[in-house]
Protein backbone atom coordinates (compact mmCIF):
# COMPACT_ATOMS: atom_id res chain seq x y z
CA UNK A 1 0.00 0.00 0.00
CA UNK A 2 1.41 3.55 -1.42
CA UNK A 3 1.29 6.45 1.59
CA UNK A 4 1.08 9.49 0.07
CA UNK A 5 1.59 13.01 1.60
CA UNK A 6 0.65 16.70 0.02
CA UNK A 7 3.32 18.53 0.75
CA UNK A 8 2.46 21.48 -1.69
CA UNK A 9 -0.24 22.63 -3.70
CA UNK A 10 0.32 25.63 -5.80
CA UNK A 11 -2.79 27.36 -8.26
CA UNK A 12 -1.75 30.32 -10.42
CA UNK A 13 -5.08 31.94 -12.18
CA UNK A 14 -7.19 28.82 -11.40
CA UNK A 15 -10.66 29.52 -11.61
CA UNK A 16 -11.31 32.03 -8.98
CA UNK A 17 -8.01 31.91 -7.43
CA UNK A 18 -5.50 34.40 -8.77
CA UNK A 19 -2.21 33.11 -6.90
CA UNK A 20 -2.02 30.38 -3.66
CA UNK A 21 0.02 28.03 -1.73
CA UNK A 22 -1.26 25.71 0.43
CA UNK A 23 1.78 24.22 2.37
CA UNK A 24 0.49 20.99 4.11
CA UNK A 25 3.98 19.94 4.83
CA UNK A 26 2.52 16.41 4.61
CA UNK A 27 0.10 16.91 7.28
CA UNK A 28 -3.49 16.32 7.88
CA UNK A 29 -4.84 19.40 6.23
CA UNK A 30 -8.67 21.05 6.89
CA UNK A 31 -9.70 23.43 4.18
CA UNK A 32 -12.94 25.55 5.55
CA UNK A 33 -14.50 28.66 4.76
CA UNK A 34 -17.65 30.35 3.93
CA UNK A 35 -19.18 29.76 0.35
CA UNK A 36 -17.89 30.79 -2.50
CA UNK A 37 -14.37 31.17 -0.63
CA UNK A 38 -12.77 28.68 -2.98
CA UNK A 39 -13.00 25.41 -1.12
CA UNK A 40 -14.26 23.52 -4.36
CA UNK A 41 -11.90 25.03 -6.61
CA UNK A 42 -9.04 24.08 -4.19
CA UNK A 43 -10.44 20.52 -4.71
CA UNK A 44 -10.90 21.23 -8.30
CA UNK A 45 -7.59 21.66 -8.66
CA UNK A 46 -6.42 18.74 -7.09
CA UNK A 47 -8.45 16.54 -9.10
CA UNK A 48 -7.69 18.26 -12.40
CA UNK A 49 -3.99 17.85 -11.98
CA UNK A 50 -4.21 13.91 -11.13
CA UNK A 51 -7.04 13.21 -13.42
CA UNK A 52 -8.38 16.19 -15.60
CA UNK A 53 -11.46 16.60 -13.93
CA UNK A 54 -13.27 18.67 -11.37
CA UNK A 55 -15.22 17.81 -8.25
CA UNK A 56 -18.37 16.77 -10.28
CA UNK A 57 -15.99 14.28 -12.51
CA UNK A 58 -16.34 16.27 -15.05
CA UNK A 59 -13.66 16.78 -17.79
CA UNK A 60 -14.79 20.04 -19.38
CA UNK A 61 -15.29 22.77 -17.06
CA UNK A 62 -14.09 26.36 -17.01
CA UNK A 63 -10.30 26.44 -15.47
CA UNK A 64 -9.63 30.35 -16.62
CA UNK A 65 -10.59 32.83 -14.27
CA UNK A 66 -13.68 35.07 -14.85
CA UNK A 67 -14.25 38.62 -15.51
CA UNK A 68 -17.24 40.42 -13.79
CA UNK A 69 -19.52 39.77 -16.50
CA UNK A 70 -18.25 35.87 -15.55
CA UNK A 71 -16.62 35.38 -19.17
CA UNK A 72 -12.99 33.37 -19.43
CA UNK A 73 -10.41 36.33 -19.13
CA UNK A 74 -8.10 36.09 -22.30
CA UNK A 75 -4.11 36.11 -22.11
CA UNK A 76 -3.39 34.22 -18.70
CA UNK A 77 -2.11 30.92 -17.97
CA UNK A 78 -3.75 28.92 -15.05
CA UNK A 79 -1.27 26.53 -13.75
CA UNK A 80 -1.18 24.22 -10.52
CA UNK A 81 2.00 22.26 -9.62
CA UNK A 82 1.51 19.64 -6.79
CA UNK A 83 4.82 18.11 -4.46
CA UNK A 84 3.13 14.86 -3.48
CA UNK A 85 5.30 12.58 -1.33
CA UNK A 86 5.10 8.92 -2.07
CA UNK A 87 6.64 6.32 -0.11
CA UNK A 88 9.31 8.63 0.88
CA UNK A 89 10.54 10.38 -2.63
CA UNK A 90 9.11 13.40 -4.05
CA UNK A 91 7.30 13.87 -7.02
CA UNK A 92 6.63 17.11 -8.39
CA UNK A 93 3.64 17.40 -10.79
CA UNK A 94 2.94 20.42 -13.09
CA UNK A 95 -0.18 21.46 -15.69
CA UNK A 96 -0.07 24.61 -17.52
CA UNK A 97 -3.25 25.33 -19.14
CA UNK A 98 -2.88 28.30 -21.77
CA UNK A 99 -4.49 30.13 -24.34
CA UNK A 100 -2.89 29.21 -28.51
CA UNK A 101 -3.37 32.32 -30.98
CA UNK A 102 -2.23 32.20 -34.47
CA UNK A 103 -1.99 34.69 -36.98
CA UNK A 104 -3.47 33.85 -40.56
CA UNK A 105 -1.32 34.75 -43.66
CA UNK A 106 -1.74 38.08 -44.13
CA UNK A 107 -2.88 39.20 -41.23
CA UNK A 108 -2.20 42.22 -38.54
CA UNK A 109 -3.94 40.38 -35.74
CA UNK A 110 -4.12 37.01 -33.91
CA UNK A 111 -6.86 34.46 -33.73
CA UNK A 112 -7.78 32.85 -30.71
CA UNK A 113 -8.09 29.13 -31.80
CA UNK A 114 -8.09 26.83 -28.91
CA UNK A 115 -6.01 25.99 -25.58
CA UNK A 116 -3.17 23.67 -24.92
CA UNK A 117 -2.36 21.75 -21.83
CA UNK A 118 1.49 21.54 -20.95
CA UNK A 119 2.83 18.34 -18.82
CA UNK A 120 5.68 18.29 -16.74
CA UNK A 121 6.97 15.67 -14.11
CA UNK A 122 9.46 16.41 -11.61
CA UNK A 123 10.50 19.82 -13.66
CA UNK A 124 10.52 18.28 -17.19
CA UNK A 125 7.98 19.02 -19.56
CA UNK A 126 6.43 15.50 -20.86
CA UNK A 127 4.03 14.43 -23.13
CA UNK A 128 0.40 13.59 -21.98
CA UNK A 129 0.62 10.04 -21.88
CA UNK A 130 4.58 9.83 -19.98
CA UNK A 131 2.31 11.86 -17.32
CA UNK A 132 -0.74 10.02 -16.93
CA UNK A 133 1.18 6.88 -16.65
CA UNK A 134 2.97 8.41 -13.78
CA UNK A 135 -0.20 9.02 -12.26
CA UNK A 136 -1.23 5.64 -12.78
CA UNK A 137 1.89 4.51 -10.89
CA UNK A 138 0.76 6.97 -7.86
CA UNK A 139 -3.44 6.68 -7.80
CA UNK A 140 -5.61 4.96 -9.47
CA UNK A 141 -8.65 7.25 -10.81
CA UNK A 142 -11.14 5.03 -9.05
C-alpha cells in the first residue's frame, strides 16, 4: 500500500483563485470557509492535476478565471503544480493550461483558436501520456 503526503499545492489563475500556496507539509490538512471562498476550486484543482477533472468528474469545465460579467479572461495561464510525497521520494507534478493564438497569412492580428495543456513531471515538460502513466503509478482514478 502507497502512503502518500501533500506537501504542496500551488494554483496560479485557477478559476477564482488568482495566486495560492497551500503548504500541508505532509500533514493532515482542513480546508474551511464560507461559500464561494474557494474550497471547491481548491479541490478542483487537485483533481484536475491527477485526473483532468473537477469535483463533479467532469472533464470540461471552465479552469480560466472570470471577468465580472463571468466570461474566461483572455491572455493568462492557469497553472497548478503539486509536491506529493510517495513512499518517501518526491514527485513534483505540473499542468499549464494556456491560451494558442495564431496569426493567418496576411494578417495584422491574432486568432484565438483553442487551448493547450502543458505536462511536466518532476521539472521536465512531458508528453500527456509519460504523465498520466505516472499518475497511474501513484493513484488509481477510481
Amino acid at each position: 500500500m502507497k502512503e502518500i503526503r501533500l506537501k504542496t499545492l500551488n494554483l496560479k489563475n485557477f478559476k477564482g483563485i488568482h495566486n495560492f500556496v497551500l503548504d500541508a507539509q505532509g500533514k493532515n490538512t482542513c480546508i474551511f470557509g464560507e461559500n464561494a471562498t474557494g474550497k471547491s476550486s481548491l479541490f478542483d484543482s487537485f483533481l484536475w492535476i491527477l485526473f483532468g477533472k473537477n469535483s463533479q468528474w467532469q472533464n470540461q469545465f471552465e479552469i480560466k478565471p472570470l471577468n465580472a460579467d463571468g466570461e474566461p479572461i483572455h491572455g493568462v495561464e492557469s497553472s497548478v503544480e503539486i509536491v506529493l510525497d510517495v513512499n518517501g521520494e518526491t514527485s513534483v507534478l505540473k499542468k499549464i493550461y494556456r491560451e494558442v493564438w495564431q496569426k493567418k497569412r496576411g494578417s495584422a492580428t491574432a486568432e484565438f483558436t483553442g487551448h493547450t495543456t502543458d505536462h511536466f513531471v518532476d521539472g521536465v515538460p512531458v508528453q500527456k501520456k509519460e504523465y498520466d502513466a505516472r499518475i497511474a503509478e501513484i493513484a488509481d482514478e477510481k
